[in-house]
N, C-alpha and C. Protein backbone atom coordinates (compact mmCIF):
# COMPACT_ATOMS: atom_id res chain seq x y z
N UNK A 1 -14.29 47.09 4.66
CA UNK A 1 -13.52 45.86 4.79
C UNK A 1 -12.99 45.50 3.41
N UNK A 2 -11.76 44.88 3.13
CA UNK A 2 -11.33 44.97 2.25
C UNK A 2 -11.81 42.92 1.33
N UNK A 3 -11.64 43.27 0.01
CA UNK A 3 -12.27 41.69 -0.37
C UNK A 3 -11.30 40.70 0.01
N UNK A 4 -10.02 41.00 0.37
CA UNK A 4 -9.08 40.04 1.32
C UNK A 4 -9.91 39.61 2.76
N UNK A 5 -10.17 40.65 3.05
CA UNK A 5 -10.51 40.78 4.08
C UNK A 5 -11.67 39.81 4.19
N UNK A 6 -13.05 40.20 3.59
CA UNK A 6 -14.54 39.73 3.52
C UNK A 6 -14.24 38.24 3.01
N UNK A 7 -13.05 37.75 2.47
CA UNK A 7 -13.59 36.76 2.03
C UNK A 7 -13.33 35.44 3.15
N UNK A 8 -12.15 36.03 4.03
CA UNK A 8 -11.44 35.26 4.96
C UNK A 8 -12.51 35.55 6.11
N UNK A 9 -13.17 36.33 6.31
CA UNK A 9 -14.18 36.27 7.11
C UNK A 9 -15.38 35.43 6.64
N UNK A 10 -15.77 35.56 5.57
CA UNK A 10 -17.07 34.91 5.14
C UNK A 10 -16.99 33.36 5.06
N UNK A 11 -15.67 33.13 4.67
CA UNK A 11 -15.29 31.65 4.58
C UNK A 11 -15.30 30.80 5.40
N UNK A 12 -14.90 31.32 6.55
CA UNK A 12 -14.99 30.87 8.06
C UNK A 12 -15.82 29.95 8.06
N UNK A 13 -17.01 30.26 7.68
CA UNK A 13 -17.90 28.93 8.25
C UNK A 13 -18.37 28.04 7.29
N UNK A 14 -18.12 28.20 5.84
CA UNK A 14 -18.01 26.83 5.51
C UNK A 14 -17.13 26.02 4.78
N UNK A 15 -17.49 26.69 5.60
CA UNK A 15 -16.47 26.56 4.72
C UNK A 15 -16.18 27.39 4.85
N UNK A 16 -18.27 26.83 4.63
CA UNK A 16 -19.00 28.12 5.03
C UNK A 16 -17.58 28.02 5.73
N UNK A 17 -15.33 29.82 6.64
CA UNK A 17 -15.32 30.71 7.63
C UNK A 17 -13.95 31.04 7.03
N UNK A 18 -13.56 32.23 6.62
CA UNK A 18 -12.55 32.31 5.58
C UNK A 18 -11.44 33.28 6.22
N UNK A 19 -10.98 34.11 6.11
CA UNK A 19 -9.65 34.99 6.25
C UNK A 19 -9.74 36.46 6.29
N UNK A 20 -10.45 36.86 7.82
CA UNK A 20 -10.19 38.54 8.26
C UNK A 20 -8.77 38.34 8.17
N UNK A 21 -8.06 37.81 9.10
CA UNK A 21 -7.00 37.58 9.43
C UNK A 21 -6.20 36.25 8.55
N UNK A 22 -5.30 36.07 7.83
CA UNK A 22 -4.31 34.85 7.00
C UNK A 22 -3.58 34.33 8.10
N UNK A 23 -3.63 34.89 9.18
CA UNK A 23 -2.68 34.01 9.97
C UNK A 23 -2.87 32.05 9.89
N UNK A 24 -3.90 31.66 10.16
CA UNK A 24 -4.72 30.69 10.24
C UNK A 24 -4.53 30.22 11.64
N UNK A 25 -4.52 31.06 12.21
CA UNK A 25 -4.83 30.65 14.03
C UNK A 25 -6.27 30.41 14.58
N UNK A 26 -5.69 29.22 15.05
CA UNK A 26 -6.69 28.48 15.25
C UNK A 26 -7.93 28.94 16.86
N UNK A 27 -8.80 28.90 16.81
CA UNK A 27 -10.18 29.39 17.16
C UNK A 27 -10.19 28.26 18.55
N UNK A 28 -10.44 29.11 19.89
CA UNK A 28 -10.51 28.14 20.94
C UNK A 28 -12.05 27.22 20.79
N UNK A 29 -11.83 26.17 21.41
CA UNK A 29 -13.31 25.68 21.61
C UNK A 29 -13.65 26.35 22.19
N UNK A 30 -15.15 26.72 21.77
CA UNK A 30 -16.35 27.66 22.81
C UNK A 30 -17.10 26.46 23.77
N UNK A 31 -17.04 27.40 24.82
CA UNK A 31 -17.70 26.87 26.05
C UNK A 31 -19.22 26.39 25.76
N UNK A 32 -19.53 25.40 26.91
CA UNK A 32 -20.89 25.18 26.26
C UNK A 32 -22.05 25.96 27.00
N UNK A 33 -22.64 26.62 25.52
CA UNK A 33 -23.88 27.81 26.06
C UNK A 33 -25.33 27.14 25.97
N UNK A 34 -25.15 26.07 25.81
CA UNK A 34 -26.27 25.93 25.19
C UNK A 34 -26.81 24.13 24.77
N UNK A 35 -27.63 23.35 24.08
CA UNK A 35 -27.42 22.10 24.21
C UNK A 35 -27.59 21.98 22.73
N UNK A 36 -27.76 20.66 22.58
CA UNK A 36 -27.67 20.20 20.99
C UNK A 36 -29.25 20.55 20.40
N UNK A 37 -29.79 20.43 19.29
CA UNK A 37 -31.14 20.66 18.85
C UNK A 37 -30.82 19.30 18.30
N UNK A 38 -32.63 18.81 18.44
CA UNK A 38 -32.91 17.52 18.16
C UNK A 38 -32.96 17.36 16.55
N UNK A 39 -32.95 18.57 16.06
CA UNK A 39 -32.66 18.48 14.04
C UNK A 39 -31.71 18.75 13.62
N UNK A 40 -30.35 18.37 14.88
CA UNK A 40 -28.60 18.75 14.32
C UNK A 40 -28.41 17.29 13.84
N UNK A 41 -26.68 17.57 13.21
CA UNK A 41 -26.38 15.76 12.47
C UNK A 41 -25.67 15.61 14.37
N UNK A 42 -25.51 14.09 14.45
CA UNK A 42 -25.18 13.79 15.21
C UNK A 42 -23.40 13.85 15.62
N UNK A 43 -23.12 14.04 17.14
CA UNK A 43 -22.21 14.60 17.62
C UNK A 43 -21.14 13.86 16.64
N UNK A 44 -19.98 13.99 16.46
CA UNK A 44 -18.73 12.97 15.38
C UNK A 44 -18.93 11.79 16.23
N UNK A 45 -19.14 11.35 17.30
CA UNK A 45 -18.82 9.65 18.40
C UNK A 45 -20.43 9.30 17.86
N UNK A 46 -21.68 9.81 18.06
CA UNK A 46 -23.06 9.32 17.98
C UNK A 46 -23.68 8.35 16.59
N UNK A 47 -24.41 7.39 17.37
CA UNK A 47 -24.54 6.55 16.07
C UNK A 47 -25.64 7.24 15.05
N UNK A 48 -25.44 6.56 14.08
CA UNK A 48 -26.01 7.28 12.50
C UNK A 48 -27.40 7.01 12.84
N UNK A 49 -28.64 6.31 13.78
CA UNK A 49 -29.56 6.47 13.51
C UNK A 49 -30.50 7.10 14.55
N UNK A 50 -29.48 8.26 15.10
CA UNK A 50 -30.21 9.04 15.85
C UNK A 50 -30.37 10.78 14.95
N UNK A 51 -29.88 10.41 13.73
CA UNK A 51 -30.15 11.98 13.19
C UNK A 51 -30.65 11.43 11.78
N UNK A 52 -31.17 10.39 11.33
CA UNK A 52 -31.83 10.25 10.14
C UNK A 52 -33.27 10.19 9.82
N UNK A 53 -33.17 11.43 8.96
CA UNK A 53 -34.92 12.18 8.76
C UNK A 53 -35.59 11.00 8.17
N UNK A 54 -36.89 11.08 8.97
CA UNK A 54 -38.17 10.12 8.24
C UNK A 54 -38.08 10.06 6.72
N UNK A 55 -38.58 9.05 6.04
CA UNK A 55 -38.48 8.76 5.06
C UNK A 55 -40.08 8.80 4.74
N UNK A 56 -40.25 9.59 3.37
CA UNK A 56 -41.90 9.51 2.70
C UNK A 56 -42.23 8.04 2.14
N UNK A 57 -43.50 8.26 1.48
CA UNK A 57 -44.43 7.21 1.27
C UNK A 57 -43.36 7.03 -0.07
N UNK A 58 -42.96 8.03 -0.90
CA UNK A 58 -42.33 7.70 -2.30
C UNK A 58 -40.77 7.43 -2.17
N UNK A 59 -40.40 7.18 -1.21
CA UNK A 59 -38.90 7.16 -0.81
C UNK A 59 -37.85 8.05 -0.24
N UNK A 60 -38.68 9.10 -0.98
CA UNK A 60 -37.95 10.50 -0.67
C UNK A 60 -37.50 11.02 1.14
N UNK A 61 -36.56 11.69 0.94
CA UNK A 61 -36.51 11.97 2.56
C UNK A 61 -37.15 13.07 3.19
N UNK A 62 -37.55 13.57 4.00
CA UNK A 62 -37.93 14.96 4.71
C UNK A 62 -36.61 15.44 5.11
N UNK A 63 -36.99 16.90 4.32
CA UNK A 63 -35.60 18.11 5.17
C UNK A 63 -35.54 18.33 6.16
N UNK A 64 -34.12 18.33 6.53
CA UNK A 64 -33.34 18.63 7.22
C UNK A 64 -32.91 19.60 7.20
N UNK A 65 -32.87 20.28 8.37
CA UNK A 65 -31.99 21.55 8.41
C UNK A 65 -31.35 21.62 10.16
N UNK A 66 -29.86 22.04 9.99
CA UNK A 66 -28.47 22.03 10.54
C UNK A 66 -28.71 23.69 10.97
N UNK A 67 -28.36 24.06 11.88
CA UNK A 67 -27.87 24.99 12.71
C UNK A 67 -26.38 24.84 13.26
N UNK A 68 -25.46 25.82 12.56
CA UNK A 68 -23.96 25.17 13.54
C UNK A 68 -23.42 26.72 13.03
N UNK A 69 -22.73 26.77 14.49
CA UNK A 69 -21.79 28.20 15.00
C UNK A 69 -20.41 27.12 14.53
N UNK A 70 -19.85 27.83 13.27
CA UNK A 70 -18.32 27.71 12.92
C UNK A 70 -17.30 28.01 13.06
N UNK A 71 -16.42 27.30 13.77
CA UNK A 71 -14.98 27.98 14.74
C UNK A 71 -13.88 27.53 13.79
N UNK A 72 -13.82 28.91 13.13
CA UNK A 72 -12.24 28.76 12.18
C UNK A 72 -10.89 27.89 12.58
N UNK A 73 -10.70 26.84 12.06
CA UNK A 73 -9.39 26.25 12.87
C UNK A 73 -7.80 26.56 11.72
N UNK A 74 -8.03 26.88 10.08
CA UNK A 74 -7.09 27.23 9.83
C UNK A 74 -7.60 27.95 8.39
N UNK A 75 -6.97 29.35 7.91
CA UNK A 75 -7.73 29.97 7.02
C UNK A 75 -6.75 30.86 6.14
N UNK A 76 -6.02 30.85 4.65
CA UNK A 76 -5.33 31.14 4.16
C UNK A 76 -5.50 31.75 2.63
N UNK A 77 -4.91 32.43 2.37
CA UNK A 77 -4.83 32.97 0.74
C UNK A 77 -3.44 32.97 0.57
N UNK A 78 -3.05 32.26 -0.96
CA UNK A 78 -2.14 31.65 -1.35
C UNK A 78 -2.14 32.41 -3.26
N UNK A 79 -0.85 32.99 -3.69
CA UNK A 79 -1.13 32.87 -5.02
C UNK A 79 -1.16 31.76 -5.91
N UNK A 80 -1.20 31.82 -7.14
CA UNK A 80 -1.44 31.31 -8.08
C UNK A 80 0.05 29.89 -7.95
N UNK A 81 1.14 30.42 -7.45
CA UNK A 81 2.00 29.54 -7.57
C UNK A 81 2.28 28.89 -6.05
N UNK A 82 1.06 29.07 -4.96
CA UNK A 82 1.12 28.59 -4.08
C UNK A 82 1.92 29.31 -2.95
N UNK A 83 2.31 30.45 -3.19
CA UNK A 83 3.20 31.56 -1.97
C UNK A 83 2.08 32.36 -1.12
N UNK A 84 1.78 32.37 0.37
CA UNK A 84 0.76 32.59 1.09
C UNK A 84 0.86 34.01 1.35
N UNK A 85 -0.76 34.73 0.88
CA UNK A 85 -0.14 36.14 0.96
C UNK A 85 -0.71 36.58 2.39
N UNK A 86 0.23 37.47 3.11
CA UNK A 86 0.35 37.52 4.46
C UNK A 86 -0.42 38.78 4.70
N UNK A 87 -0.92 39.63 3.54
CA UNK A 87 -1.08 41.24 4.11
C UNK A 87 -2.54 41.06 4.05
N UNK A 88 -3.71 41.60 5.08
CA UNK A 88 -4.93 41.26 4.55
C UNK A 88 -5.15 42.03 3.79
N UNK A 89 -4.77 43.65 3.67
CA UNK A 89 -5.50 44.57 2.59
C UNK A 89 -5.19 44.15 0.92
N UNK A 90 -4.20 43.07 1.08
CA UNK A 90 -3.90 42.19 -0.46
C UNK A 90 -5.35 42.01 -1.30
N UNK A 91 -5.62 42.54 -2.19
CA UNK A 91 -6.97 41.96 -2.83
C UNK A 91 -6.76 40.91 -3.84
N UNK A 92 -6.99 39.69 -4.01
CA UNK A 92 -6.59 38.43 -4.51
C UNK A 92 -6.38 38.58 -5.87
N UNK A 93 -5.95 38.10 -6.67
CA UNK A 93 -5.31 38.14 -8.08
C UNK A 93 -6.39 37.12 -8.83
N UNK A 94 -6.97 37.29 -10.11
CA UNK A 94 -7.32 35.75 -10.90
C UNK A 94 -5.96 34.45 -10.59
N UNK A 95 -6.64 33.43 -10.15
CA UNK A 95 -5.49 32.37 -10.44
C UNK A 95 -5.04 32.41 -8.62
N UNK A 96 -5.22 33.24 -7.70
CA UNK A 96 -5.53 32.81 -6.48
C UNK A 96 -6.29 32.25 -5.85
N UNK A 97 -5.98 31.44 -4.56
CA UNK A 97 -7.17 30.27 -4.22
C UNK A 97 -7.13 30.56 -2.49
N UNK A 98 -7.90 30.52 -1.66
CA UNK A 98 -8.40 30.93 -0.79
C UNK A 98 -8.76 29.10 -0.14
N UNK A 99 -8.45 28.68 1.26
CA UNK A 99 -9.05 27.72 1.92
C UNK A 99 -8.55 28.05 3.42
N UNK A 100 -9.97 27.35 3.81
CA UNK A 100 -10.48 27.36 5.11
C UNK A 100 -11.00 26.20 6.00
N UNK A 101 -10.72 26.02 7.03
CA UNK A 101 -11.35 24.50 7.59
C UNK A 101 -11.79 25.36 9.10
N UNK A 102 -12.92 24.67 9.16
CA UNK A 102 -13.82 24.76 10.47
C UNK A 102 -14.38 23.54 11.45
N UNK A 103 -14.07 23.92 12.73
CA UNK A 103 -14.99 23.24 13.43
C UNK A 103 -16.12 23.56 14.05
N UNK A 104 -17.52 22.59 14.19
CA UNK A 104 -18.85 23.24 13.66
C UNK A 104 -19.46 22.73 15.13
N UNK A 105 -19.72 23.25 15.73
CA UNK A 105 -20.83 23.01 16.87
C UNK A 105 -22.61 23.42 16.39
N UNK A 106 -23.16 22.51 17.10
CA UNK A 106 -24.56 22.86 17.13
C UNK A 106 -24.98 24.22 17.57
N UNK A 107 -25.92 24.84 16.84
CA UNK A 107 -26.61 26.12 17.42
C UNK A 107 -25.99 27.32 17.00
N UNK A 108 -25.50 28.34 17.57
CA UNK A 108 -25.04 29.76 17.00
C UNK A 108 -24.16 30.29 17.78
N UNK A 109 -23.72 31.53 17.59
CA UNK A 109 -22.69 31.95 18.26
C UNK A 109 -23.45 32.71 19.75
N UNK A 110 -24.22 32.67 19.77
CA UNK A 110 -24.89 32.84 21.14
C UNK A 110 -25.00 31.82 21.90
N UNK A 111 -25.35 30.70 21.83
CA UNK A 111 -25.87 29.62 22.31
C UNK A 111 -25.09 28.21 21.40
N UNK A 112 -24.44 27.12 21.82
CA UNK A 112 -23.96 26.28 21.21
C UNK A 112 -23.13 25.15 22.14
N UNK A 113 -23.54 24.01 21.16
CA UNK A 113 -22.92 22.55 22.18
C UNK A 113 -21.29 23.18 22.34
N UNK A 114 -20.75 22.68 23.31
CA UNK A 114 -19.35 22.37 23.28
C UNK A 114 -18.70 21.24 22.69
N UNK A 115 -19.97 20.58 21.96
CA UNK A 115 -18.85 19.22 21.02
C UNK A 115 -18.83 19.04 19.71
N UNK A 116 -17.96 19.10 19.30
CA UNK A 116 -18.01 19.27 17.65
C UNK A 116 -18.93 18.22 16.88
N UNK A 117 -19.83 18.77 16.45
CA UNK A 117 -21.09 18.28 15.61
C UNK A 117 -20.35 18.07 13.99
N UNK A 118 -19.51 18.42 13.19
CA UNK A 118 -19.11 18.54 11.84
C UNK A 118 -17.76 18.97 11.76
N UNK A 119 -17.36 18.99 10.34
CA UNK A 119 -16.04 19.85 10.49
C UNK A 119 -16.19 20.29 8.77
N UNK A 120 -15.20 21.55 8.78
CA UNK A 120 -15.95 21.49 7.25
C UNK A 120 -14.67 22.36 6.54
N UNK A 121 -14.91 21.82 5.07
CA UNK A 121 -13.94 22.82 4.59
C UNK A 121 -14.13 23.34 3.26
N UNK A 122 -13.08 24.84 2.89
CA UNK A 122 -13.86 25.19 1.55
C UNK A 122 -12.48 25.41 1.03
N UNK A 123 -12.68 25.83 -0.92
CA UNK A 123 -11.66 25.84 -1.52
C UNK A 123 -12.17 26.81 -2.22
N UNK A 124 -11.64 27.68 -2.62
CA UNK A 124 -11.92 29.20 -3.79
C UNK A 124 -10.98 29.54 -4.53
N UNK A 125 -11.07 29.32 -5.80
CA UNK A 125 -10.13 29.99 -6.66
C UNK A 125 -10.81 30.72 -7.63
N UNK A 126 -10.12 32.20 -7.20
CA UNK A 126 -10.20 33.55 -7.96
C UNK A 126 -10.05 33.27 -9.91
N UNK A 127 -11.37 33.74 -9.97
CA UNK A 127 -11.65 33.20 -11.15
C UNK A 127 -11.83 35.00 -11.72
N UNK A 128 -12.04 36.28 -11.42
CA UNK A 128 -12.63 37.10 -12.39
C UNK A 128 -12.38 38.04 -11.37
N UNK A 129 -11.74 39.45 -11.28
CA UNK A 129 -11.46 40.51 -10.63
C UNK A 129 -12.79 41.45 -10.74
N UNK A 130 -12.78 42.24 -9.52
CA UNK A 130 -12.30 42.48 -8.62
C UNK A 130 -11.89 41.11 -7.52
N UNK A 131 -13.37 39.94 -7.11
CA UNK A 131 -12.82 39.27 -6.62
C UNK A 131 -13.81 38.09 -6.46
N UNK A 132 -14.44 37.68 -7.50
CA UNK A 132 -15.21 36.43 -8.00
C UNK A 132 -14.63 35.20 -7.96
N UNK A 133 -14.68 33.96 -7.15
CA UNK A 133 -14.34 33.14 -7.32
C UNK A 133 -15.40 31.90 -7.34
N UNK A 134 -14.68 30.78 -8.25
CA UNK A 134 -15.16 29.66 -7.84
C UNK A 134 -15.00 28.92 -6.99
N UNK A 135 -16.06 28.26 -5.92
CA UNK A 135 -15.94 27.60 -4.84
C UNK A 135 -16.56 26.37 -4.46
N UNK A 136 -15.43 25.35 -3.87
CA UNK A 136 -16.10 24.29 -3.37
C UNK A 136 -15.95 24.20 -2.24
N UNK A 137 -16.66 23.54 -1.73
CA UNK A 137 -17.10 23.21 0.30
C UNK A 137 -17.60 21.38 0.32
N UNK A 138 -17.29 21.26 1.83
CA UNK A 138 -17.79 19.75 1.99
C UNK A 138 -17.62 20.15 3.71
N UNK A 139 -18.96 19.51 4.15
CA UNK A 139 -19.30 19.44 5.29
C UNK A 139 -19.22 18.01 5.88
N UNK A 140 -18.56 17.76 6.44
CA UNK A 140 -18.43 16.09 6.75
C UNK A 140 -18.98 16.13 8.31
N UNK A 141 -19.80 15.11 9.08
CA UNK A 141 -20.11 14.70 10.16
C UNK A 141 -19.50 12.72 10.12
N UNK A 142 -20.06 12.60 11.33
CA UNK A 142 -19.83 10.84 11.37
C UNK A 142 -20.50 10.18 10.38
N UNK A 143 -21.66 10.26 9.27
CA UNK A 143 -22.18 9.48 8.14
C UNK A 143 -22.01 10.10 7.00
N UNK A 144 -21.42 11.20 7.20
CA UNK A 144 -20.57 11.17 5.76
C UNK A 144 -20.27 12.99 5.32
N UNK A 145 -20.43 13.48 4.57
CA UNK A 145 -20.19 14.49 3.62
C UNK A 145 -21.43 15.27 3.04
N UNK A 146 -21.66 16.37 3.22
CA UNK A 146 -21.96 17.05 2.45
C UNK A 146 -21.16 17.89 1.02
N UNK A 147 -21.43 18.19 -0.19
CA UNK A 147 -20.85 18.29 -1.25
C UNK A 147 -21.69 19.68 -1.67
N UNK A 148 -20.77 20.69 -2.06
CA UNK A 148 -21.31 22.25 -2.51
C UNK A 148 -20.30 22.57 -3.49
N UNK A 149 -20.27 22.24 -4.66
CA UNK A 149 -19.56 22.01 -5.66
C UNK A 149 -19.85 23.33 -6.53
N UNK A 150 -18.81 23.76 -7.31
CA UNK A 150 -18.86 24.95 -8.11
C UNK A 150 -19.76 26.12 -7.65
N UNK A 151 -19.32 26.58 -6.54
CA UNK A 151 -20.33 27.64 -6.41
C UNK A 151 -19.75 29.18 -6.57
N UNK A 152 -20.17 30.01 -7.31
CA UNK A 152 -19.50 31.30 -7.79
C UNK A 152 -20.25 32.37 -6.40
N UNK A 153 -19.37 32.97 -5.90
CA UNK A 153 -18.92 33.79 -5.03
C UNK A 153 -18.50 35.33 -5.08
N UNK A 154 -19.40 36.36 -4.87
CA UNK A 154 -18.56 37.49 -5.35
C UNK A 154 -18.36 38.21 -3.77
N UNK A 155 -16.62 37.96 -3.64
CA UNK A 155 -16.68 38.57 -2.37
C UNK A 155 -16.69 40.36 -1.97
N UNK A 156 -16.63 40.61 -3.52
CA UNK A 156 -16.53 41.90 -2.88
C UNK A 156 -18.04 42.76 -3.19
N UNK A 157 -18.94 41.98 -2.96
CA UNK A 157 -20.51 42.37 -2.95
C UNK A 157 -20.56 42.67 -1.12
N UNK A 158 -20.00 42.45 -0.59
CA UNK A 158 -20.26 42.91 0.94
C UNK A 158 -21.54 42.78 1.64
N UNK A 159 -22.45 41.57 0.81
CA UNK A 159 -23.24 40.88 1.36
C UNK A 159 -23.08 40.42 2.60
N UNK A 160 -24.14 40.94 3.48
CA UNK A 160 -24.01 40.45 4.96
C UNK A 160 -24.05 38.41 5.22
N UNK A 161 -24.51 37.94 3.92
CA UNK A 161 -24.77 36.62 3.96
C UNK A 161 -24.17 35.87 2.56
N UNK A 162 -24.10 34.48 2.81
CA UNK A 162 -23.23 33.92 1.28
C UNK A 162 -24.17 32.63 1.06
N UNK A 163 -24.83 32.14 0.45
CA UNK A 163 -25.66 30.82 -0.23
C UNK A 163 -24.41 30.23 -0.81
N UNK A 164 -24.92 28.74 -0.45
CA UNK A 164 -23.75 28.00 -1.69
C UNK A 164 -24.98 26.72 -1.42
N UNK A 165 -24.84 26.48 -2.78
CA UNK A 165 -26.20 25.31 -3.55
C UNK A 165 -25.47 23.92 -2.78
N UNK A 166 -26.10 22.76 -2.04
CA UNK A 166 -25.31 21.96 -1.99
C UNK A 166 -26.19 21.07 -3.16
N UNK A 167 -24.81 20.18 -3.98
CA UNK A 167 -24.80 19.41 -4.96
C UNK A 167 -24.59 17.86 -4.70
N UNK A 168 -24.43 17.14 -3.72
CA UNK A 168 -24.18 16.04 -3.28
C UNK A 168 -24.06 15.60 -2.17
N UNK A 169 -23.50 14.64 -1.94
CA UNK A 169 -23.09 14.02 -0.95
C UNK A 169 -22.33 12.45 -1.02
N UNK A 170 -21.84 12.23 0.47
CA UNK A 170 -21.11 10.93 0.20
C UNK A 170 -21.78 10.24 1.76
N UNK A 171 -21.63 8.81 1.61
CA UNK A 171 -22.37 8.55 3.19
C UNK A 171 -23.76 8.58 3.20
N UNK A 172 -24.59 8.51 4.15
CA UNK A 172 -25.59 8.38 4.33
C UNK A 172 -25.89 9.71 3.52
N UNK A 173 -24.91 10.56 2.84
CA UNK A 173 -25.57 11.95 2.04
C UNK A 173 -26.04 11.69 0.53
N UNK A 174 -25.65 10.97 0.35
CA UNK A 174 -25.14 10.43 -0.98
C UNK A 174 -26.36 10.76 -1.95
N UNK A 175 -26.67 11.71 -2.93
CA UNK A 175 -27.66 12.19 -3.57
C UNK A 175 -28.50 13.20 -2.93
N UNK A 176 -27.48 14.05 -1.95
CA UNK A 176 -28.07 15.20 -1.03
C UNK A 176 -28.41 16.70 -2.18
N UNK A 177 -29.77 17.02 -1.64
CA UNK A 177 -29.52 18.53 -2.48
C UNK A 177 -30.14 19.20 -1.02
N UNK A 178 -29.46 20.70 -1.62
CA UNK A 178 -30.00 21.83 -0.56
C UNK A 178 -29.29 22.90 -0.69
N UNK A 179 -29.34 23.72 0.61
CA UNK A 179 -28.57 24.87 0.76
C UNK A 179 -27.78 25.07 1.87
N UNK A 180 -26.70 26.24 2.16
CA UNK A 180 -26.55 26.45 2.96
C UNK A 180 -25.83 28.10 2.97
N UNK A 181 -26.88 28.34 4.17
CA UNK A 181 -26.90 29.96 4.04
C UNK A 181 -25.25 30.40 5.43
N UNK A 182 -24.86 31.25 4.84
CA UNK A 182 -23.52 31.86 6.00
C UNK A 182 -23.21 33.08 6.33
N UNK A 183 -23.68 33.01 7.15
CA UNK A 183 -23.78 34.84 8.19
C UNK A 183 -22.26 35.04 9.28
N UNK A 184 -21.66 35.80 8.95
CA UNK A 184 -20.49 35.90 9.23
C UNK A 184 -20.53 36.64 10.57
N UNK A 185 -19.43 36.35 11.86
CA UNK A 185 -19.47 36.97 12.91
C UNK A 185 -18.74 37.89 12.74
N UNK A 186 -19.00 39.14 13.32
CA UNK A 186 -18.18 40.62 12.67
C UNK A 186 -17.54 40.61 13.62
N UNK A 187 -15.67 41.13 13.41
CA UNK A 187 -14.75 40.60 14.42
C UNK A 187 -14.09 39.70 14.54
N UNK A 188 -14.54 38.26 14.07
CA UNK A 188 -14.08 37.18 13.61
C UNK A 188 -13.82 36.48 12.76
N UNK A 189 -13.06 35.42 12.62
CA UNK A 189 -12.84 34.10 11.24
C UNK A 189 -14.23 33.51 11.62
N UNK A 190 -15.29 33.30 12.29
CA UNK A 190 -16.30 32.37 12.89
C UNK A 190 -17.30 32.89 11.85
N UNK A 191 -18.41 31.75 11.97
CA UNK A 191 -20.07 32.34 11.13
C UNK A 191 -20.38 31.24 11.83
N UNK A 192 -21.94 31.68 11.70
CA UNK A 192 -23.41 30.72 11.94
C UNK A 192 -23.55 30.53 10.43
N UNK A 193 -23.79 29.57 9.91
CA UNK A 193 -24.52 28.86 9.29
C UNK A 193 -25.69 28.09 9.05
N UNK A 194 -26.84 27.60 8.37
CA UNK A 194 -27.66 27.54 8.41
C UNK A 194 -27.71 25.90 7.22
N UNK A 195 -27.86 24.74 7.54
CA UNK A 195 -27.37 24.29 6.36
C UNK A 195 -29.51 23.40 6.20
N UNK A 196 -29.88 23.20 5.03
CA UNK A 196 -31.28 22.73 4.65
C UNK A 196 -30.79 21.85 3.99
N UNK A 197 -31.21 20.23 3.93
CA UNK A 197 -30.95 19.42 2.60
C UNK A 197 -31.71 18.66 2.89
N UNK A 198 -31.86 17.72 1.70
CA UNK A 198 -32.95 16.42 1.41
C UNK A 198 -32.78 15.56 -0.06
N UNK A 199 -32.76 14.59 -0.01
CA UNK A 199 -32.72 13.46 -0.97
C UNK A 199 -33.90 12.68 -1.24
């Protein structure tokens, strides 16, 4: 697979869901296989205090961790002066930037709500050839944002999986840390994702 290729796939889901394909055609809603898990963020309509983790004796929160199958809705590589490059075997230039937006259902690509739980998006700019970039992501639900700020990326490691540190938040996130791990569907702009955080 080519690092055009891997990265538009890997991106897919978060931003985590990136660009097999540059077209940026958009991903049908998947049928529902499956139901919500009682440790997802709540559906985008559901109120904020049906997904907020217990709070400790010292203030602190208990982790959380997100399960969501990511349905690519638009996914592109663009050069340096903003002209969208159309060929996937293109391998990105320093000074190219890569973005992706997803919509995120609960659960995985086997099993998953039919209602969009999140939506999320990432930004990469090709910082160091072959095809290293720096990357940001933000996972937004109905209370707010998740924040995965500067995270370095080497897409052409052909890692079956991608970590990106999350660094913040906004909303009920607001001083979020964690992770979030992204396993790419082979065949598709889509990934499962795996997201852990706590404040």
């Amino acid at each position: 697979m080519s690092t055009h290729a891997r990265f538009l796939a890997a991106a897919a889901a978060l931003a985590a869901g990136l660009l097999a394909v540059t077209t940026g055609a958009a991903g049908a809603v998947p049928a529902d296989s499956g139901s919500a898990s009682p440790s997802g963020p709540p559906p985008m309509t559901m109120p904020s205090g049906s997904m907020s983790p217990g709070s400790g004796a010292s203030g602190s929160m208990a982790s959380t961790t997100w399960k969501f199958y990511g349905v690519n809705t638009f996914s592109g590589l663009q050069t340096s002066n903003g002209q969208p490059v159309t060929n996937p075997s293109t391998p990105p230039n320093v000074g190219d930037y890569a973005v992706a937006t997803d919509n995120d259902y609960l659960g995985d690509h086997t099993s998953h709500s039919s209602e969009i739980s999140a939506t999320d998006h990432l930004f990469c700019l090709f910082t160091k050839a072959p095809a290293t970039a720096t990357c940001s992501a933000q996972i937004a639900t109905s209370q707010g944002m998740l924040l995965a700020d500067n995270s370095v990326q080497d897409f052409s490691s052909q890692a079956p999986t991608m970590n990106f540190k999350i660094t913040g938040g906004t909303g009920a996130y607001q001083g979020a840390k964690g992770t979030v791990q992204v396993t790419n569907i082979a065949n598709t702009n889509n990934a499962d994702f795996v997201v852990t955080w706590s404040k």
